[in-house]
PDB file of N, CA and C in Angstrom:
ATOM      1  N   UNK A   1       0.829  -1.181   0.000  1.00  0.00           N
ATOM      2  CA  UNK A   1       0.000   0.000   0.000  1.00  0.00           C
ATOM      3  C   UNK A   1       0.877   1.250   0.000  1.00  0.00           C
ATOM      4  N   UNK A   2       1.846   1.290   0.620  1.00  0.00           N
ATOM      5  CA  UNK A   2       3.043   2.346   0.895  1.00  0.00           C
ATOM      6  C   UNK A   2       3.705   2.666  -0.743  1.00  0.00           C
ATOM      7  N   UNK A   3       4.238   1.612  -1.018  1.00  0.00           N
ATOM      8  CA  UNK A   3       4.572   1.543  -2.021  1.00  0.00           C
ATOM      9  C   UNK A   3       3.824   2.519  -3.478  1.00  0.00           C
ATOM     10  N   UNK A   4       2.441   1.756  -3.668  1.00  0.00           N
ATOM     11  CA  UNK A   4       1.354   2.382  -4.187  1.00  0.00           C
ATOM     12  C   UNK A   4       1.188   3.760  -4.299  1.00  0.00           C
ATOM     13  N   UNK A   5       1.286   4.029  -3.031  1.00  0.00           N
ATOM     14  CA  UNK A   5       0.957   5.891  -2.261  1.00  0.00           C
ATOM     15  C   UNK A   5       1.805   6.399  -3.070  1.00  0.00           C
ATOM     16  N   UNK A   6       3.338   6.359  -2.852  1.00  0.00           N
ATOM     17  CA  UNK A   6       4.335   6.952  -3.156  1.00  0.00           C
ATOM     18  C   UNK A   6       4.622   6.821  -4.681  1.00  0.00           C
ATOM     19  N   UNK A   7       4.048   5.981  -5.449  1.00  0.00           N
ATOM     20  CA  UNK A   7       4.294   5.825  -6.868  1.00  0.00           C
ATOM     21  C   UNK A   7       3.459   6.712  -7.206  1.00  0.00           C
ATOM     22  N   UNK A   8       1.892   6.539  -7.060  1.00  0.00           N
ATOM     23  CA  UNK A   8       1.044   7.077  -7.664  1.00  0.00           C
ATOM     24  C   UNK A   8       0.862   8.775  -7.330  1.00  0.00           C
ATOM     25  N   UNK A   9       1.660   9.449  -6.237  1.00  0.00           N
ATOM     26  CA  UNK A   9       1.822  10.600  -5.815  1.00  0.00           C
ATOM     27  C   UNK A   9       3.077  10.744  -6.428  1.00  0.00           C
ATOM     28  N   UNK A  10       4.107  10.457  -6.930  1.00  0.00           N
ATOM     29  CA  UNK A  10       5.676  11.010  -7.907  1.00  0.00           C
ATOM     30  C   UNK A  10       4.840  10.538  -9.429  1.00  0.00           C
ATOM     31  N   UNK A  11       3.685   9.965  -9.490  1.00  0.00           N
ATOM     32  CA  UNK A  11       3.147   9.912 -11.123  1.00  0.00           C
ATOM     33  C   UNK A  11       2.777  11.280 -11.069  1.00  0.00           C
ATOM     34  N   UNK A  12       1.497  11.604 -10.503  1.00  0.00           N
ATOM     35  CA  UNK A  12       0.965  12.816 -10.417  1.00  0.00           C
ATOM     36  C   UNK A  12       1.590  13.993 -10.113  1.00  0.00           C
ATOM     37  N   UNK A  13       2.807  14.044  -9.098  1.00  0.00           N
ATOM     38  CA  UNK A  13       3.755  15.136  -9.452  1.00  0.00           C
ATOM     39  C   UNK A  13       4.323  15.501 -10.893  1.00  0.00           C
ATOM     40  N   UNK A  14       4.649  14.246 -11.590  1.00  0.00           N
ATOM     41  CA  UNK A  14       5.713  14.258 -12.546  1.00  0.00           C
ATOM     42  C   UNK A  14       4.538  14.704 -14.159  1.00  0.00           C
ATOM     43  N   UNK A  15       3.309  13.979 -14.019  1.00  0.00           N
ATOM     44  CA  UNK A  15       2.404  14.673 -14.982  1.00  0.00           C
ATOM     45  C   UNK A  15       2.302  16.220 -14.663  1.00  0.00           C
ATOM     46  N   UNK A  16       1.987  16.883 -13.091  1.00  0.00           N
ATOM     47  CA  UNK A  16       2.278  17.864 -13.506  1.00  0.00           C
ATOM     48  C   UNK A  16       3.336  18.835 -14.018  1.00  0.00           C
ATOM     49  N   UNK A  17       4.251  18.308 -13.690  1.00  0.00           N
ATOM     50  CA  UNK A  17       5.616  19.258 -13.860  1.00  0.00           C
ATOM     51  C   UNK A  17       5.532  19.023 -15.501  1.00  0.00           C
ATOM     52  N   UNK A  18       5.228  18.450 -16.408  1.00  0.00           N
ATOM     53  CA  UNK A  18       5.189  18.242 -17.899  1.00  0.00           C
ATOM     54  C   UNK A  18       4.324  18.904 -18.316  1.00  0.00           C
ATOM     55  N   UNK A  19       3.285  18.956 -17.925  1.00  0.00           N
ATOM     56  CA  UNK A  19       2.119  19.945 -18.106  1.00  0.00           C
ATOM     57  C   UNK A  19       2.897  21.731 -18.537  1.00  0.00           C
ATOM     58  N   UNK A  20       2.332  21.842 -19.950  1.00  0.00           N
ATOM     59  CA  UNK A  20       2.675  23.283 -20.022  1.00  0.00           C
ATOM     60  C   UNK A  20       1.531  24.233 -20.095  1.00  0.00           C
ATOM     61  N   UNK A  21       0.529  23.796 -19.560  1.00  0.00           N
ATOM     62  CA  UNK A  21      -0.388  24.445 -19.442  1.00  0.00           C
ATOM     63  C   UNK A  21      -0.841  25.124 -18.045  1.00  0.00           C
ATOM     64  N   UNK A  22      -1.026  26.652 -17.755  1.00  0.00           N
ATOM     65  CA  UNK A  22      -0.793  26.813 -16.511  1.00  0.00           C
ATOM     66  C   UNK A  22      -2.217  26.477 -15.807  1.00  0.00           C
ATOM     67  N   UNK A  23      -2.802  26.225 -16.527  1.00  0.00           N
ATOM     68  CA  UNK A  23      -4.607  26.557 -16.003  1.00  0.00           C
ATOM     69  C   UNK A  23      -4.738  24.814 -15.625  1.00  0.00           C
ATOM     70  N   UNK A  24      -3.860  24.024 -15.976  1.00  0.00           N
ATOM     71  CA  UNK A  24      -4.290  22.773 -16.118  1.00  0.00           C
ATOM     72  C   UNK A  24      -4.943  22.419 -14.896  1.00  0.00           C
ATOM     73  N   UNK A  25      -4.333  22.804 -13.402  1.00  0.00           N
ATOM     74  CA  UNK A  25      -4.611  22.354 -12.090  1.00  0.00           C
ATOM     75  C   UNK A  25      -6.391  22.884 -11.718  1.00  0.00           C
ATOM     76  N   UNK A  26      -6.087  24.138 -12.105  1.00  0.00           N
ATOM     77  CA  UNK A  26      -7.699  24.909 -11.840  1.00  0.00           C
ATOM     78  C   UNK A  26      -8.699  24.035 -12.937  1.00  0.00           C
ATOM     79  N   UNK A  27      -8.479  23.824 -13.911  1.00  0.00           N
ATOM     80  CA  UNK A  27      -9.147  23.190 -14.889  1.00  0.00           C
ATOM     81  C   UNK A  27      -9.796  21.184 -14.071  1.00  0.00           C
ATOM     82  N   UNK A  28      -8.645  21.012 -13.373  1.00  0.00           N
ATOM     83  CA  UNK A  28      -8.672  19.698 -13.390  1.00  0.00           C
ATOM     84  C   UNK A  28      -9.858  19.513 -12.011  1.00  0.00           C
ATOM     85  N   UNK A  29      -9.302  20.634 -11.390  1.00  0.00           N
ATOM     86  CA  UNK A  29     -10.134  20.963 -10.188  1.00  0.00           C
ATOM     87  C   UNK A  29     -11.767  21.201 -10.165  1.00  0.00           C
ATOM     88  N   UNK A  30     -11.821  22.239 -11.023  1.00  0.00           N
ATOM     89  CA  UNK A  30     -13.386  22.538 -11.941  1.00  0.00           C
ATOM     90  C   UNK A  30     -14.174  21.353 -12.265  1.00  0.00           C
ATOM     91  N   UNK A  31     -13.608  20.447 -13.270  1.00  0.00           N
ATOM     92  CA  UNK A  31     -14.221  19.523 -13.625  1.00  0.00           C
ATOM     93  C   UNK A  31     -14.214  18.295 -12.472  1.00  0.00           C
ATOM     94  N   UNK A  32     -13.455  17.884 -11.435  1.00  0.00           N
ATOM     95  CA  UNK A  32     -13.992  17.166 -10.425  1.00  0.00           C
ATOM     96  C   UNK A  32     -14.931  17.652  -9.238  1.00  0.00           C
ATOM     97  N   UNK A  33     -14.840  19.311  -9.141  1.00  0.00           N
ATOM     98  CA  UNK A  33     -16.065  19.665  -8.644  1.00  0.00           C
ATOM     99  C   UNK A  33     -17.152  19.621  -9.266  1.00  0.00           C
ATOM    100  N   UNK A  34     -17.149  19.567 -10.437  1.00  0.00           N
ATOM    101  CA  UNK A  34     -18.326  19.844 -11.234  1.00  0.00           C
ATOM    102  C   UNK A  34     -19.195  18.528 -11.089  1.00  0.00           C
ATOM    103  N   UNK A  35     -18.401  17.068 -10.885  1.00  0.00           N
ATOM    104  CA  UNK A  35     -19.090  15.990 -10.656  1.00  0.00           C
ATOM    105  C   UNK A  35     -18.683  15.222  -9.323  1.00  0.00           C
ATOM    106  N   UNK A  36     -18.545  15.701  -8.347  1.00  0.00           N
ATOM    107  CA  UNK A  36     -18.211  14.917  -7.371  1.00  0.00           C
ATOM    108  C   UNK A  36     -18.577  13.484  -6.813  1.00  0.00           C
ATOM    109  N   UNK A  37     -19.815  13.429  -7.281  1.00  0.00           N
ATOM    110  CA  UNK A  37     -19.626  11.615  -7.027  1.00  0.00           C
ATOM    111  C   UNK A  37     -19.076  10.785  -7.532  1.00  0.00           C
ATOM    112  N   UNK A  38     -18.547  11.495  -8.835  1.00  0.00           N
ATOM    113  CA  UNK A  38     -17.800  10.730  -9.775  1.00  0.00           C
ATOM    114  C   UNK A  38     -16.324  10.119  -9.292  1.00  0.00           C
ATOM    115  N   UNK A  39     -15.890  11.237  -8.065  1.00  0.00           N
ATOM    116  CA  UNK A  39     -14.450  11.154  -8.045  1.00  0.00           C
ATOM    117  C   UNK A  39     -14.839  11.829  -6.524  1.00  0.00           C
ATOM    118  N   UNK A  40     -15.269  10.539  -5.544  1.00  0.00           N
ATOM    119  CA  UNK A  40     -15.374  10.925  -3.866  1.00  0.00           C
ATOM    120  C   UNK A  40     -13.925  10.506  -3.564  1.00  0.00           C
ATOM    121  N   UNK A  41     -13.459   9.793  -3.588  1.00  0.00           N
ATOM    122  CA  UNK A  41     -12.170   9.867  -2.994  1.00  0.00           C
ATOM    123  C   UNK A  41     -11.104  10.764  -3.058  1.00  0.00           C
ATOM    124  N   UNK A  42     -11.218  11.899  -4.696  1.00  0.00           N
ATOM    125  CA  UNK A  42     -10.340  12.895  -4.588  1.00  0.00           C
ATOM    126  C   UNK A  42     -11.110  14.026  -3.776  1.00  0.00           C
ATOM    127  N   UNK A  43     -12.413  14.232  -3.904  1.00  0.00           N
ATOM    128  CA  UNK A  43     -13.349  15.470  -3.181  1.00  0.00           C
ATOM    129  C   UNK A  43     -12.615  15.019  -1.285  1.00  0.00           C
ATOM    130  N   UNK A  44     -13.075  13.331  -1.125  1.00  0.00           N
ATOM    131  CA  UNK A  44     -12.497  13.716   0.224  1.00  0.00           C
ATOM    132  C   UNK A  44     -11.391  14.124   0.736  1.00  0.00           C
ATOM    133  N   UNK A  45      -9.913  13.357   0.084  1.00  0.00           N
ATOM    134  CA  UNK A  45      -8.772  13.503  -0.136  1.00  0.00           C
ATOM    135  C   UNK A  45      -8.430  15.210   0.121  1.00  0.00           C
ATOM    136  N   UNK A  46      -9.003  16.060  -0.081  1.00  0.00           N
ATOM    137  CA  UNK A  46      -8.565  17.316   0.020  1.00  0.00           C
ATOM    138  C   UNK A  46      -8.258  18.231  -1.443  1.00  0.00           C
ATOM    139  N   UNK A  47      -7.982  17.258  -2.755  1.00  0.00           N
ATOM    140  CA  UNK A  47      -7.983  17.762  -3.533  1.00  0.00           C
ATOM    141  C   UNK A  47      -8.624  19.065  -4.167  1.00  0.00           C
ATOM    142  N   UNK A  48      -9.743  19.659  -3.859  1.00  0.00           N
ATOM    143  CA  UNK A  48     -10.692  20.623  -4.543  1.00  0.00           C
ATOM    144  C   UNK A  48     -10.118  21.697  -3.260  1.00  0.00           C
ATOM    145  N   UNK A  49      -9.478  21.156  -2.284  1.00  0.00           N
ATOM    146  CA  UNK A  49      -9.901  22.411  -0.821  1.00  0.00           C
ATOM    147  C   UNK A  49      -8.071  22.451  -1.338  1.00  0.00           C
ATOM    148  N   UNK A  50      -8.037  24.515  -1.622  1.00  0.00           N
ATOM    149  CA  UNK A  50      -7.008  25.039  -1.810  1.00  0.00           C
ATOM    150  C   UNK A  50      -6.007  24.938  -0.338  1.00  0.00           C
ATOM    151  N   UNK A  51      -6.337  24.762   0.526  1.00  0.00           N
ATOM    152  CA  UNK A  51      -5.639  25.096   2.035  1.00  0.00           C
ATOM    153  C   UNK A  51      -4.695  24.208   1.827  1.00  0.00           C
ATOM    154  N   UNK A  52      -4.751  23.587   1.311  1.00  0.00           N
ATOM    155  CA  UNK A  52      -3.378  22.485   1.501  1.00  0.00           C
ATOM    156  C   UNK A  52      -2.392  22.571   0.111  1.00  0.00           C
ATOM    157  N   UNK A  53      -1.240  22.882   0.119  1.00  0.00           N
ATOM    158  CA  UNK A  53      -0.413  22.485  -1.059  1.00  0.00           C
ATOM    159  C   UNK A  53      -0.189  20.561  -1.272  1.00  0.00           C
ATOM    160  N   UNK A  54       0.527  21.081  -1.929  1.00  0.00           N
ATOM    161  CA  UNK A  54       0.521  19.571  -2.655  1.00  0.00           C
ATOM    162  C   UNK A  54       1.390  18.769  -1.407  1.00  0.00           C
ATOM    163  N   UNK A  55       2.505  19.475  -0.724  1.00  0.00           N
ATOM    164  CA  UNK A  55       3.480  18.516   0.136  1.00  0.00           C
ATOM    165  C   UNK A  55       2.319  18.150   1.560  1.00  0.00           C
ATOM    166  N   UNK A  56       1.379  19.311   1.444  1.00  0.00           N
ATOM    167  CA  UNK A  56       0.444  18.916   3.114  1.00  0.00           C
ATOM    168  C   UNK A  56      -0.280  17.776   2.483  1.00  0.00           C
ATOM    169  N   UNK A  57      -0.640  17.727   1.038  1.00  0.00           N
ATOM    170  CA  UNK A  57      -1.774  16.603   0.525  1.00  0.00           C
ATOM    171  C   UNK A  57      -0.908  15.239   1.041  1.00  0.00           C
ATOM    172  N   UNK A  58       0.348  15.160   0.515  1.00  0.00           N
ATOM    173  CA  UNK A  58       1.205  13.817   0.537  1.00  0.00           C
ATOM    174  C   UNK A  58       1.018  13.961   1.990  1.00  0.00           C
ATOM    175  N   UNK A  59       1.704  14.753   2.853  1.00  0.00           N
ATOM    176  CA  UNK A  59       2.010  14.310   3.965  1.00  0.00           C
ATOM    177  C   UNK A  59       0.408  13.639   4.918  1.00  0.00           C
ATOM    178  N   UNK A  60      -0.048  14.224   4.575  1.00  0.00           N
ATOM    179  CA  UNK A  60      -1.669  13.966   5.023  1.00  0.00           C
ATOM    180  C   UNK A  60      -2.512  12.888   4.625  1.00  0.00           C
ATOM    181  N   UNK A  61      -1.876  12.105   3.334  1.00  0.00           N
ATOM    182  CA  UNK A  61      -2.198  11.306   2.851  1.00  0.00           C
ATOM    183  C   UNK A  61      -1.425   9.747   3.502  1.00  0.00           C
ATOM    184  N   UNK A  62       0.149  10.117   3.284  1.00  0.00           N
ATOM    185  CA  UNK A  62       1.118   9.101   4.193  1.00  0.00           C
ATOM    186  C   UNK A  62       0.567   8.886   5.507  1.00  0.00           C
ATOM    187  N   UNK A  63       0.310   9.831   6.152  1.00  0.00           N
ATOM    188  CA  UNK A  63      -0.090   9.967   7.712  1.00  0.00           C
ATOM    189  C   UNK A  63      -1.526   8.570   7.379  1.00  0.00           C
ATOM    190  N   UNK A  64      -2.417   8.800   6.541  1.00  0.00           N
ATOM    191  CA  UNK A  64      -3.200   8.321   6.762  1.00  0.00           C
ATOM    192  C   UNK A  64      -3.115   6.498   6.442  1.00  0.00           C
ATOM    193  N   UNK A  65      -2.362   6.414   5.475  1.00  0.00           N
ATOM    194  CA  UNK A  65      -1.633   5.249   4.772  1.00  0.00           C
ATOM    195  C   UNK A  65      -0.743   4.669   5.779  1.00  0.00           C
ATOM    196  N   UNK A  66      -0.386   5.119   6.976  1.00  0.00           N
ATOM    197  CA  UNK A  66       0.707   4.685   7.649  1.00  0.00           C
ATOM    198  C   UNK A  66      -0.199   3.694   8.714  1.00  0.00           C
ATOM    199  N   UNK A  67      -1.427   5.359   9.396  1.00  0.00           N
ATOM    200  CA  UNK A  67      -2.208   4.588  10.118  1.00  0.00           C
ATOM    201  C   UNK A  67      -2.681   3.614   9.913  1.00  0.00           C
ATOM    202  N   UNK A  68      -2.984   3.511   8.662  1.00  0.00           N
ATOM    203  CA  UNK A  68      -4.202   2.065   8.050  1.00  0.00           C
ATOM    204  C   UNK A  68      -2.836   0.883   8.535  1.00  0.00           C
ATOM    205  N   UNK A  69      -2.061   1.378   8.122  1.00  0.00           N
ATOM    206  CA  UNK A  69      -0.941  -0.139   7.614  1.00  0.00           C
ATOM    207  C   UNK A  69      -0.222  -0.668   9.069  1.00  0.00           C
ATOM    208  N   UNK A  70      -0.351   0.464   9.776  1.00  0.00           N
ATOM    209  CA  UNK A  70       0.686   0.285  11.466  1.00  0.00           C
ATOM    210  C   UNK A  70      -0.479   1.001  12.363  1.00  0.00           C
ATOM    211  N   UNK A  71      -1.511  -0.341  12.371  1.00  0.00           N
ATOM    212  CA  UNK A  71      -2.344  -0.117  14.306  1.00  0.00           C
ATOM    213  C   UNK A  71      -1.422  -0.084  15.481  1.00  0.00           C
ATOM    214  N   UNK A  72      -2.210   0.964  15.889  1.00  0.00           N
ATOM    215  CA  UNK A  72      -1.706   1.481  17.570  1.00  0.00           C
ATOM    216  C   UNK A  72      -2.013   0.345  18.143  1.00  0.00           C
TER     217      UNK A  72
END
């Protein structure tokens, strides 16, 4: 699962950094608000809510990936 996290978060970094489009993020954002049931796991995830940059998303995301994987 760790593994997973960390691939699929350096994919999505690395699509954006290729991206030469500057609107792409607001764009990508728009259209998963626009249908949110479509895509509940990014609406919950934090994705659409600006308060977090991308390193609080990972770290917030690991945190949560860690808990699942290592019970107290």
């Amino acid at each position: 699962m760790l593994a997973n996290y960390v691939i699929g978060a350096a994919l999505t970094e690395a699509t954006w950094r290729r991206s030469d489009d500057p609107g792409a993020r607001a764009e990508a954002r728009r259209h998963i608000a626009a249908d949110q049931a479509a895509y509940p796991t990014l609406v919950a995830s934090g994705h659409l809510d600006e308060r977090w940059d991308d390193d609080d998303l990972f770290d917030r995301g690991l945190d949560a990936v860690l808990a699942t994987a290592l019970p107290v």
